[in-house]
C-alpha atoms as a PDB file:
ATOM      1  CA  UNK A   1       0.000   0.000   0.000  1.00  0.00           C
ATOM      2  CA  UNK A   2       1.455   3.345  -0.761  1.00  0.00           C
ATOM      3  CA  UNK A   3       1.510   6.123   1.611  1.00  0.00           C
ATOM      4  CA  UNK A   4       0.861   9.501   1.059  1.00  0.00           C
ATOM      5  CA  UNK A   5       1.549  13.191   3.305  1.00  0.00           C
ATOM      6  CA  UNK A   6      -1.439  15.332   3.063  1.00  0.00           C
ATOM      7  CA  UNK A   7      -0.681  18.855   5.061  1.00  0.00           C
ATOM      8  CA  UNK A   8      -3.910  20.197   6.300  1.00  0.00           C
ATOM      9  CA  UNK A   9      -4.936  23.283   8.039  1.00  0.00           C
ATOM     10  CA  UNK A  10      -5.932  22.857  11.685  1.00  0.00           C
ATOM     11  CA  UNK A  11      -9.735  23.621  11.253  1.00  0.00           C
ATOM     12  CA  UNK A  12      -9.982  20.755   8.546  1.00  0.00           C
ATOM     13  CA  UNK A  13      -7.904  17.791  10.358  1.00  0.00           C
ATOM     14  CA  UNK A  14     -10.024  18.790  13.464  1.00  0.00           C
ATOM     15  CA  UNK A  15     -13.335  18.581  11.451  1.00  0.00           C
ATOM     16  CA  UNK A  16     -12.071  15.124  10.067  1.00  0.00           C
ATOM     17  CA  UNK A  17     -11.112  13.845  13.309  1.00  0.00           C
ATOM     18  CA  UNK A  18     -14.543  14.496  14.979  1.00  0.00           C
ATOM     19  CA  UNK A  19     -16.287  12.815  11.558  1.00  0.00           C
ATOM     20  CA  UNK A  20     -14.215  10.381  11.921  1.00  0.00           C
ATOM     21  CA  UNK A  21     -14.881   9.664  15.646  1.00  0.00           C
ATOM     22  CA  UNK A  22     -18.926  10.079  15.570  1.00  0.00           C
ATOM     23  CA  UNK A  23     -18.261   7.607  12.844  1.00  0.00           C
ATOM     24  CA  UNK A  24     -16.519   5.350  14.713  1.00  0.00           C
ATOM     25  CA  UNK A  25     -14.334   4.979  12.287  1.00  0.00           C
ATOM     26  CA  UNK A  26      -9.836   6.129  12.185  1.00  0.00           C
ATOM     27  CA  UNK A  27      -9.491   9.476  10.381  1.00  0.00           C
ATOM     28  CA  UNK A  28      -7.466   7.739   7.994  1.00  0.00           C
ATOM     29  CA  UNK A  29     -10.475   5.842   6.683  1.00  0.00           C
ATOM     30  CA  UNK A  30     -12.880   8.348   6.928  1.00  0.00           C
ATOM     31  CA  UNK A  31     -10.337   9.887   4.494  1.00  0.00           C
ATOM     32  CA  UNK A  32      -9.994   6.914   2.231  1.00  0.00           C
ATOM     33  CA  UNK A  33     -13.730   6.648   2.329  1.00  0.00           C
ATOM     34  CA  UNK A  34     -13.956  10.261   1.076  1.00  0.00           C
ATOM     35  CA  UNK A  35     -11.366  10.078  -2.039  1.00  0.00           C
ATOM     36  CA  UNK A  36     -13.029   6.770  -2.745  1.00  0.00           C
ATOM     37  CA  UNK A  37     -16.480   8.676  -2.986  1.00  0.00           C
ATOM     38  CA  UNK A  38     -15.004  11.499  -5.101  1.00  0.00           C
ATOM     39  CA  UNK A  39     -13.543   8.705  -7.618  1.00  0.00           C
ATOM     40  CA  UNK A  40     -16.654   7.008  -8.170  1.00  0.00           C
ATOM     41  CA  UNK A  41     -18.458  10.102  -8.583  1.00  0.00           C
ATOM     42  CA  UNK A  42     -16.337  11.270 -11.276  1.00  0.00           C
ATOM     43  CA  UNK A  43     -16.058   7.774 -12.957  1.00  0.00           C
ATOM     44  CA  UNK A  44     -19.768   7.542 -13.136  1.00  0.00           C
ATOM     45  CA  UNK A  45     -19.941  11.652 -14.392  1.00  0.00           C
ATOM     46  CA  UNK A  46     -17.838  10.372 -16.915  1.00  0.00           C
ATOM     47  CA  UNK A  47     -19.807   7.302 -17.940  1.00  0.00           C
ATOM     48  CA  UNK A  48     -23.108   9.190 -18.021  1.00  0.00           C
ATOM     49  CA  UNK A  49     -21.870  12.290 -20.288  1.00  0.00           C
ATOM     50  CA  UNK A  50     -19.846   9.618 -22.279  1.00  0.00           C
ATOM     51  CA  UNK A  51     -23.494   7.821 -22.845  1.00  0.00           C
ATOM     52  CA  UNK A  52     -25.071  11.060 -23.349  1.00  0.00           C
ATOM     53  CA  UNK A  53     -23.020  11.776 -26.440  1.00  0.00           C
ATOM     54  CA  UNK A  54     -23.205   8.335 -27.870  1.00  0.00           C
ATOM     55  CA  UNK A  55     -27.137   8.445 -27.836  1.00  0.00           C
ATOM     56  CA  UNK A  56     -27.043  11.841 -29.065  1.00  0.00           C
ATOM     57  CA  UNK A  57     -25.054  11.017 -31.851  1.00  0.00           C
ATOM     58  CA  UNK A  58     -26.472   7.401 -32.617  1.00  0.00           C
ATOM     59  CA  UNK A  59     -27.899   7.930 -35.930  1.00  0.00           C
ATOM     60  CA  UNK A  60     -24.692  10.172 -37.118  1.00  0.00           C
ATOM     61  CA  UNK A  61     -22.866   6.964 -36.171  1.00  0.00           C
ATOM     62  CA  UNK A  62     -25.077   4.559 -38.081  1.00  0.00           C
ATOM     63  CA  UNK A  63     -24.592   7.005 -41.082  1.00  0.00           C
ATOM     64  CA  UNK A  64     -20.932   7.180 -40.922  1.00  0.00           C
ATOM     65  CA  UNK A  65     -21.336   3.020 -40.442  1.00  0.00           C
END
């Protein structure tokens, strides 16, 4: 597993450390959790515009076919 240094200002690590702890969870994974979220998100933003243009531009396709 790699291992990255992340400096953050006071206010933020605080906020993630009380998450983290009504969580019940290590600040460390409530940070994983959060990059994971992020990821997905813009994978699936991707897939969805990605369909969008394909359907859009189905019958060009077919012509170009």
């Amino acid at each position: 597993m790699e291992s990255v240094t992340v400096n953050l200002p006071d206010r933020l690590a605080s906020q993630i450390e009380e998450a983290a702890k009504k969580m019940g969870i290590s600040p460390e994974d409530f940070i994983k959790a959060g990059i994971e979220e992020k990821l997905s998100l813009l994978d699936r933003t991707f897939h969805e515009a990605a369909d969008l243009v394909l359907r859009k531009n189905a019958e060009l396709y077919k012509r170009l076919a």
